[in-house]
Protein backbone atom coordinates (compact mmCIF):
# COMPACT_ATOMS: atom_id res chain seq x y z
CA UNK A 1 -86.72 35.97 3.90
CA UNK A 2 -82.99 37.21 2.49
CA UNK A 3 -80.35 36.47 4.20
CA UNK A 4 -78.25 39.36 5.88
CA UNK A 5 -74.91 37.25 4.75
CA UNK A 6 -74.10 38.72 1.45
CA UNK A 7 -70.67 36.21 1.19
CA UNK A 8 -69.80 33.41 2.55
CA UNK A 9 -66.08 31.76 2.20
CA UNK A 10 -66.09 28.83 3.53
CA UNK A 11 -62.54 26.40 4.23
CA UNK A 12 -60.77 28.15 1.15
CA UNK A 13 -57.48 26.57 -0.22
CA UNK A 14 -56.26 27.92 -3.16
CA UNK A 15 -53.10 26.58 -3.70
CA UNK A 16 -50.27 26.94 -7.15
CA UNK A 17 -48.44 24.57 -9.04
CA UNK A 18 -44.97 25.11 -9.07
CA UNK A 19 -42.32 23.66 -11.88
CA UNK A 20 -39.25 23.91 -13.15
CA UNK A 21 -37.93 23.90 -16.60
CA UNK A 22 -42.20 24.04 -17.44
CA UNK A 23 -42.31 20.08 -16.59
CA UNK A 24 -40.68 19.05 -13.63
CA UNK A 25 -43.21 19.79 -10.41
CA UNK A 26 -41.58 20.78 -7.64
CA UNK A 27 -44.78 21.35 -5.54
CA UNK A 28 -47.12 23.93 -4.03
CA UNK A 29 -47.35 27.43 -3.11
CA UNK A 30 -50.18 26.97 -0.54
CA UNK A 31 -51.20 31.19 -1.08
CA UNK A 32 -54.67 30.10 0.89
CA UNK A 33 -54.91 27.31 3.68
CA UNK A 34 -58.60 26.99 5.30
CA UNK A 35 -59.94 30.77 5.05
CA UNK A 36 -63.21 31.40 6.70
CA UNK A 37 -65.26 34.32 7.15
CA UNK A 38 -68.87 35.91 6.24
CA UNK A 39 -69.36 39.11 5.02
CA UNK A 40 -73.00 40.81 5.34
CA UNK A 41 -75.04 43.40 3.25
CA UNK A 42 -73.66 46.99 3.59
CA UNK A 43 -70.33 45.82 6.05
CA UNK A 44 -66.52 47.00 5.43
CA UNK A 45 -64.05 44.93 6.52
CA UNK A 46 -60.26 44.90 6.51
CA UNK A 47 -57.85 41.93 5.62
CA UNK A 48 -54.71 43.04 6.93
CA UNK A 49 -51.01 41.34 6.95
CA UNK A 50 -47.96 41.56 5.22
CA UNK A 51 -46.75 41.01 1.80
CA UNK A 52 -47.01 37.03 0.81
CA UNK A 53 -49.35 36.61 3.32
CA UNK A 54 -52.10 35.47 0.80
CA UNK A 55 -54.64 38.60 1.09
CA UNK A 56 -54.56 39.66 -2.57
CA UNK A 57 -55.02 35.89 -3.55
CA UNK A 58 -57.86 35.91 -1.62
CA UNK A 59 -59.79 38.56 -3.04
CA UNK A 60 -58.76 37.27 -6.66
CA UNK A 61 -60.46 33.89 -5.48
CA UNK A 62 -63.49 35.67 -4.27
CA UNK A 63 -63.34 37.59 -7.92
CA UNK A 64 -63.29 33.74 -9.15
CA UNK A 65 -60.17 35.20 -10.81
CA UNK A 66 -58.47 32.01 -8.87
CA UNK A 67 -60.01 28.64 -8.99
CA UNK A 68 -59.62 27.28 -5.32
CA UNK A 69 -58.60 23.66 -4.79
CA UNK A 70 -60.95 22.94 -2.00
CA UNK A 71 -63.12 25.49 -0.38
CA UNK A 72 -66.41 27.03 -1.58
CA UNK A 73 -67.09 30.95 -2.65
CA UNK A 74 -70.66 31.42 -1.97
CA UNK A 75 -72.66 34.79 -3.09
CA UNK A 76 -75.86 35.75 -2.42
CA UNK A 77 -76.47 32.37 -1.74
CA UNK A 78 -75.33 31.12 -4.96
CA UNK A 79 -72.37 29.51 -5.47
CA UNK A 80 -69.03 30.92 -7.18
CA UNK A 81 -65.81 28.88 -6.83
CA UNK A 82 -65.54 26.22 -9.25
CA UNK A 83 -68.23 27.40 -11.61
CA UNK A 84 -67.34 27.90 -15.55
CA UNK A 85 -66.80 31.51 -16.32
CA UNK A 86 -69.33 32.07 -18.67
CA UNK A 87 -71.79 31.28 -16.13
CA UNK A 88 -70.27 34.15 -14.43
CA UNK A 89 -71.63 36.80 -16.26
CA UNK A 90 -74.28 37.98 -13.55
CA UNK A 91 -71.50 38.08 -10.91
CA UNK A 92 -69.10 40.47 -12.69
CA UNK A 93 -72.18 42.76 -12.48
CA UNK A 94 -72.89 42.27 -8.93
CA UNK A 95 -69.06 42.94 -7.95
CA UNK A 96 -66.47 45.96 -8.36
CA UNK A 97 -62.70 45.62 -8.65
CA UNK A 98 -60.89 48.23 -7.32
CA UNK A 99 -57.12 47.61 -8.21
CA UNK A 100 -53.41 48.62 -6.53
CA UNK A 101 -52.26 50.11 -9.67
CA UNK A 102 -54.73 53.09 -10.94
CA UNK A 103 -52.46 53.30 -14.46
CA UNK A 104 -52.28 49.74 -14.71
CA UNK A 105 -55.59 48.84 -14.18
CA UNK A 106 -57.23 50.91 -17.08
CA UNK A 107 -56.16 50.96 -21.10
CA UNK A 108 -54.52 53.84 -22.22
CA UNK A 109 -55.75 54.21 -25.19
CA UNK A 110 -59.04 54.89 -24.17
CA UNK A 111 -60.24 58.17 -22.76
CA UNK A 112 -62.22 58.44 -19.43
CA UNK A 113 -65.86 58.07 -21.13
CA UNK A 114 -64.54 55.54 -23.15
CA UNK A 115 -63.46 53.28 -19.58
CA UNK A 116 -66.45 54.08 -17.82
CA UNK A 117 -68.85 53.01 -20.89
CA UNK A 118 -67.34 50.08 -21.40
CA UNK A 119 -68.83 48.01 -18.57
CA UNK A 120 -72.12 49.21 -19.21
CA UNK A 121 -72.31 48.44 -22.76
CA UNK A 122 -71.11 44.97 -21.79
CA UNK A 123 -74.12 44.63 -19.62
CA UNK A 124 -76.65 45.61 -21.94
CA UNK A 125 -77.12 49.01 -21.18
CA UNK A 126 -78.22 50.20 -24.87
CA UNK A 127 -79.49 53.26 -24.30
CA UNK A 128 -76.57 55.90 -25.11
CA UNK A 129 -78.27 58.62 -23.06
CA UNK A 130 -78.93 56.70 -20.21
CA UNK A 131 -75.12 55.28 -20.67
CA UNK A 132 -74.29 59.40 -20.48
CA UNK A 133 -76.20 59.81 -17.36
CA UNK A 134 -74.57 56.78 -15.24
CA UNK A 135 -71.17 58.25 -16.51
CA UNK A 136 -71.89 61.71 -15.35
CA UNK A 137 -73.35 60.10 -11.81
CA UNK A 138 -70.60 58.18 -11.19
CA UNK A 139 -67.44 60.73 -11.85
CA UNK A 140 -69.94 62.92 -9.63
CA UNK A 141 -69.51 60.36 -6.81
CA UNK A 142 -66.28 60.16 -7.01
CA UNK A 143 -65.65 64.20 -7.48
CA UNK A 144 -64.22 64.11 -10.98
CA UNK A 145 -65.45 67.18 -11.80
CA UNK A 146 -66.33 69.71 -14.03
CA UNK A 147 -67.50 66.44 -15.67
CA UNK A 148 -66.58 67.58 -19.44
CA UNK A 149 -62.87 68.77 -18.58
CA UNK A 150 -62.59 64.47 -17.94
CA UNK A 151 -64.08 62.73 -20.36
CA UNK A 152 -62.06 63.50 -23.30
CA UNK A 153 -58.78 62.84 -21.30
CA UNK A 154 -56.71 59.88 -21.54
CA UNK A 155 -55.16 57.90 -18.68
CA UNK A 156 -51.62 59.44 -18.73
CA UNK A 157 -53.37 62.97 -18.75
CA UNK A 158 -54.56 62.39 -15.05
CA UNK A 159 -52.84 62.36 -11.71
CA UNK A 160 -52.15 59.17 -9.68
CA UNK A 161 -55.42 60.49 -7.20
CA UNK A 162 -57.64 61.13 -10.57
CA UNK A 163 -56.86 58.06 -12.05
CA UNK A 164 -57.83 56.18 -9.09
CA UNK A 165 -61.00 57.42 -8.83
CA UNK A 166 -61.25 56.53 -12.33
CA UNK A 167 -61.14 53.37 -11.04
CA UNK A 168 -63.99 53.67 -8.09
CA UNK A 169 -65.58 55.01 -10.89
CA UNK A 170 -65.54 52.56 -12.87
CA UNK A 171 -65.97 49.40 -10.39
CA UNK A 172 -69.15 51.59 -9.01
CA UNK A 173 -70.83 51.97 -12.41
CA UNK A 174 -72.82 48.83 -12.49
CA UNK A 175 -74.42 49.41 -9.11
CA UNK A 176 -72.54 46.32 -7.36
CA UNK A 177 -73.43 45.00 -3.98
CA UNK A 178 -69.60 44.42 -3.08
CA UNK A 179 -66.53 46.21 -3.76
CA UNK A 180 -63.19 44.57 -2.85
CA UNK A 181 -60.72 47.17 -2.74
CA UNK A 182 -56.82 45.52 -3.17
CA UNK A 183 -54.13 48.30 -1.81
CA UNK A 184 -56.82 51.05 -3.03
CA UNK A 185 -54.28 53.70 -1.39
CA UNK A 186 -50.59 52.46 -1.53
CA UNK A 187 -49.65 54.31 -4.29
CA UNK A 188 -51.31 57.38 -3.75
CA UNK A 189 -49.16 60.33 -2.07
CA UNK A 190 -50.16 60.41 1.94
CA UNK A 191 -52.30 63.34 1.58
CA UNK A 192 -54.20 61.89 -1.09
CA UNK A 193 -54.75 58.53 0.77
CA UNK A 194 -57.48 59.72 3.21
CA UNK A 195 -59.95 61.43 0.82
CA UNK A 196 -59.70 58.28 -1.55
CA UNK A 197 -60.96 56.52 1.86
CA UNK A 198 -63.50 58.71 2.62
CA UNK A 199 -65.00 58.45 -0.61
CA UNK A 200 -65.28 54.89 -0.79
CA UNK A 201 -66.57 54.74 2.66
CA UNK A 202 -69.47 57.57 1.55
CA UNK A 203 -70.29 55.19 -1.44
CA UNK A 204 -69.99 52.12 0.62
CA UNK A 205 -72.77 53.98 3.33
CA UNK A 206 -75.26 56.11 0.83
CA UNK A 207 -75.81 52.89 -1.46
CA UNK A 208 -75.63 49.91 1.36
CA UNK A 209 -71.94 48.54 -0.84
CA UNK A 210 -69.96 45.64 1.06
CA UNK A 211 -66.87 46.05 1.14
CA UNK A 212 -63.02 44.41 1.47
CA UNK A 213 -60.59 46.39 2.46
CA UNK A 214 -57.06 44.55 1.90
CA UNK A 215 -54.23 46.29 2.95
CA UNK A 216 -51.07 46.32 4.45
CA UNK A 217 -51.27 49.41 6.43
CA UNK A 218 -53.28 49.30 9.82
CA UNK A 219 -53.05 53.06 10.30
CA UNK A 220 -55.90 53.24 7.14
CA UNK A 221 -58.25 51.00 8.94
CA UNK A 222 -59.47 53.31 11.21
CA UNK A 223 -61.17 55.20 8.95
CA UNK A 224 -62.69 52.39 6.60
CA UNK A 225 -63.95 49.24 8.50
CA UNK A 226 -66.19 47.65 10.68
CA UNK A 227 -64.06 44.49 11.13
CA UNK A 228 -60.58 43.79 10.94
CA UNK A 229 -59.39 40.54 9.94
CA UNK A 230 -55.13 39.46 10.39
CA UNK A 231 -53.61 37.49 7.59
CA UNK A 232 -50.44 35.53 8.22
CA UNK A 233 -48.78 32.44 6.39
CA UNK A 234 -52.05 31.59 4.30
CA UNK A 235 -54.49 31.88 7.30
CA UNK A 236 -56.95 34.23 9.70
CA UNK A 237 -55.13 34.33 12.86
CA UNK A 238 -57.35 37.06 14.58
CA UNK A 239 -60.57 39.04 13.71
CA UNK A 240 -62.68 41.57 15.69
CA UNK A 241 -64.31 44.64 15.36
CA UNK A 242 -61.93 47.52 14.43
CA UNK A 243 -61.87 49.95 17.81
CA UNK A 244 -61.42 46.57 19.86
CA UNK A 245 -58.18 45.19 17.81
CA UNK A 246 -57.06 48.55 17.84
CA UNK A 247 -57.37 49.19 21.69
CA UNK A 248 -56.64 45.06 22.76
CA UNK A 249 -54.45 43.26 19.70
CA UNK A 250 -54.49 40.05 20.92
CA UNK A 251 -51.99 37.67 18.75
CA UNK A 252 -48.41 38.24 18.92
CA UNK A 253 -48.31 39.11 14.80
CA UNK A 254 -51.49 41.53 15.45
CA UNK A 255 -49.16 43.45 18.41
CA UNK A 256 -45.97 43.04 15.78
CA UNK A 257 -48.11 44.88 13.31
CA UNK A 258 -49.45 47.38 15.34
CA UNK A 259 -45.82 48.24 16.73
CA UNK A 260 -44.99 48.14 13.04
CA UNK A 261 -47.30 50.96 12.04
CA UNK A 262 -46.09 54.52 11.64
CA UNK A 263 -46.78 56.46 14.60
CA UNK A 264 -47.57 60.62 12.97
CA UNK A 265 -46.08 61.74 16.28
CA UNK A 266 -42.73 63.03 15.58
CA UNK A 267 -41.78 62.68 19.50
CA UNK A 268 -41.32 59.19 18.55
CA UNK A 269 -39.71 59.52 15.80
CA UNK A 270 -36.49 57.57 17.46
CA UNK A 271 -38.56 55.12 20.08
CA UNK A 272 -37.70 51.50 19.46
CA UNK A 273 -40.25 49.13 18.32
CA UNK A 274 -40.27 45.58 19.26
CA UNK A 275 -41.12 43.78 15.43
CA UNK A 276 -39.78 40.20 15.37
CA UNK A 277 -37.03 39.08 13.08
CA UNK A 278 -36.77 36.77 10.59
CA UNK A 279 -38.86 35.98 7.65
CA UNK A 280 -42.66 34.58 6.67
CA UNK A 281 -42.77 30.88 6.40
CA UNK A 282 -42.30 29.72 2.96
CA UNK A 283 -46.07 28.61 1.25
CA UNK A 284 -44.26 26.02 -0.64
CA UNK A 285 -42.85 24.19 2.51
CA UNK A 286 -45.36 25.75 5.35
CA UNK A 287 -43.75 24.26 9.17
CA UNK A 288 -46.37 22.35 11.31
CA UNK A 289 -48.22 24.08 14.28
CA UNK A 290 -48.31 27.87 14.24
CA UNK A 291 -47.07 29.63 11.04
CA UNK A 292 -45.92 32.68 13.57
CA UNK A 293 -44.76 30.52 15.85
CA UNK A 294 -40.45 30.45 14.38
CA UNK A 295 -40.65 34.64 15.13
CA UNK A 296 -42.96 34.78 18.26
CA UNK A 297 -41.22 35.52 20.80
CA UNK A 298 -44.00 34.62 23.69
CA UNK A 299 -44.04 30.67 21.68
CA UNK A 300 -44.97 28.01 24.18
CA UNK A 301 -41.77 24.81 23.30
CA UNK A 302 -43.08 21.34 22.36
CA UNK A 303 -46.66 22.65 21.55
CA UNK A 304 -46.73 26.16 19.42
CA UNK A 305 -43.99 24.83 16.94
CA UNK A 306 -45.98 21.13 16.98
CA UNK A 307 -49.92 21.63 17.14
CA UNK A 308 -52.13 24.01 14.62
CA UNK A 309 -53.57 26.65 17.66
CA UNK A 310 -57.35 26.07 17.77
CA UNK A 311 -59.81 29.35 17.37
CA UNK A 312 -60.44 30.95 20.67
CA UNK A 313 -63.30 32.73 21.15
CA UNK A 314 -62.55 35.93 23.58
CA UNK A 315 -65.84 37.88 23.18
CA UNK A 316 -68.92 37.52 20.75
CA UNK A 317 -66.72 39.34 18.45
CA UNK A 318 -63.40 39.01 19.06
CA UNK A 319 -61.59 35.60 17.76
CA UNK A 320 -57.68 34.32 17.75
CA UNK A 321 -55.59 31.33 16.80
CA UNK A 322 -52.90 31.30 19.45
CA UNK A 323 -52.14 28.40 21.99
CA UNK A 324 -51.71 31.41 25.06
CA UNK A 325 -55.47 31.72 25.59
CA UNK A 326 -56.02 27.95 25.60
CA UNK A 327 -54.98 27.44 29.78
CA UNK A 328 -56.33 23.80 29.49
CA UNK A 329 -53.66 22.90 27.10
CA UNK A 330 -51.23 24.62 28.25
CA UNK A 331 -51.44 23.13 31.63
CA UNK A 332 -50.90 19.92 29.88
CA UNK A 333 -47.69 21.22 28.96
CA UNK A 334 -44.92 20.83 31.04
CA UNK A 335 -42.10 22.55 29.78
CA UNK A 336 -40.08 25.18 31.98
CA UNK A 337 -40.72 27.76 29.11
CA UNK A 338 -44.49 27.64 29.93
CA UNK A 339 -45.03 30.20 32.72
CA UNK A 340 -42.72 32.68 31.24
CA UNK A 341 -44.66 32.50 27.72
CA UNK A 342 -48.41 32.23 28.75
CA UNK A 343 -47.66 35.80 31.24
């Protein structure tokens, strides 16, 4: 019987060397520190967080782009991390890369039929007409049409919008069972953004795709995702289903976010929004306890700043890292500062 988990990442630390003058090592940049999660057949989720906060790294380790220090990459119930890349040939076929940068992502030299036959000739499709056929499917899928006024162009010859669903394009053309889509949208004008989403999420539901969603931008994540899942410092410090972290955030970065997010109404154009100062915890130096814990204004003294939070379970679907939903210990706690955080 198949398995309904189509990935499984299991205590992922990818971690860089850092040096000066090319010889002298000053240490680590600790990009991933104990990621979790499984994805199943035909589910979109979301990796949210800021900038640094280690989601593209992640989905370059999942590409086996990275080579994770400890930590296993397992697809389809065959393992990825650590394995040579020329073993790798099958999963480049079974996954699709959709990058930040449209322009950047494809050569410029080639035209459009030239990009989008390139992967299949690499995996031994030989037969040119069939090789015309999955061409003219794909830029069908992704509404690059009339077909013929594209595949003569070149890169620069196309829009921001056209050249990233060049890209979809392309990453779809090998009939993968998971995309991972980095930043698919933050390039793309604001009225182009939605329709790029809306066509990956018709591709992701007419052929069954998995999908992760990495992005910055929570007000996107509405339309795209099952699950949402909130980077910060290296780590998973909430994940639920989307409606429910929506409606009920639950860790003080996940509210900072939210309050964070552009808000279309412009009555509140002027409102203030509670986001915490300061900066991200530096990933070559990361502090004990909570990563969030130096901006987090609800912190619980002696404990937050001291003790890694545990995961708390509050619903079947609905986990956090944060010391305020663990009453036992904080009742071991006996600072004045206790009351006033945990309300």
């Amino acid at each position: 019987m198949q398995s309904n988990v189509l990935l499984s990442v299991r205590n992922l630390h990818t971690w860089f060397e850092l040096r000066r003058l090319g010889f002298i090592r000053v240490g680590y940049v600790q990009a991933l520190d104990g990621v979790s999660f499984d994805l199943r057949r035909g589910e979109a989720i979301a990796i949210v967080g800021e900038s640094g906060c280690g989601k593209s790294t992640l989905a370059k380790t999942i590409l086996a782009l990275h080579t994770p220090i400890k930590g296993e990459v397992v697809f389809n119930n065959r393992l990825v991390s650590g394995v040579e890349p020329r073993h790798l040939r099958w999963y480049r076929s079974e996954v699709g890369y959709i990058q930040q940068d449209p322009y950047g992502a494809v050569p410029p030299f080639m035209t459009v039929k030239q990009i989008l036959e390139e992967p299949l000739k690499i995996n031994g499709v030989a037969s040119k007409a069939e090789r015309a056929w999955l061409i003219r499917e794909a830029m069908h899928e992704v509404k690059m049409t009339p077909v013929n006024e594209y595949l003569g162009k070149y890169p620069h010859q196309l829009s921001g919008g056209q050249q990233q669903r060049l890209v979809i394009a392309r990453a779809k053309i090998t009939s993968p069972k998971l995309l991972v889509a980095d930043e698919p949208v933050s390039m793309l004008d604001a009225s182009v953004r939605v329709e790029i989403l809306q066509i990956l999420r018709r591709l992701q539901q007419e052929n069954n795709l998995a999908v992760i969603y990495i992005t910055h931008d929570l007000s996107t994540v509405r339309y795209f995702s099952e699950y949402i899942f909130v980077m910060y410092g290296a780590r998973i410090v909430e994940r639920a289903r989307t409606a429910d972290l929506l409606a009920e955030p639950s860790h003080p970065y996940t509210q900072a976010l939210l309050n964070a997010t552009a808000d279309p109404d412009a009555k509140n154009a002027t409102k203030y929004r509670d986001v915490p100062a300061g900066e991200p915890p530096s990933l070559l130096n990361p502090p004990p306890g909570c990563r969030f814990a130096s901006r987090c204004s609800r912190k619980i003294a002696g404990l937050c700043e001291v003790e890694e939070p545990p995961t708390i379970t509050l619903s079947p679907d609905h986990q956090v890292n944060c010391w305020l939903y663990d009453e036992a210990r904080i009742s071991q706690v006996t600072q004045p500062e206790v009351e006033e955080a945990a309300s």
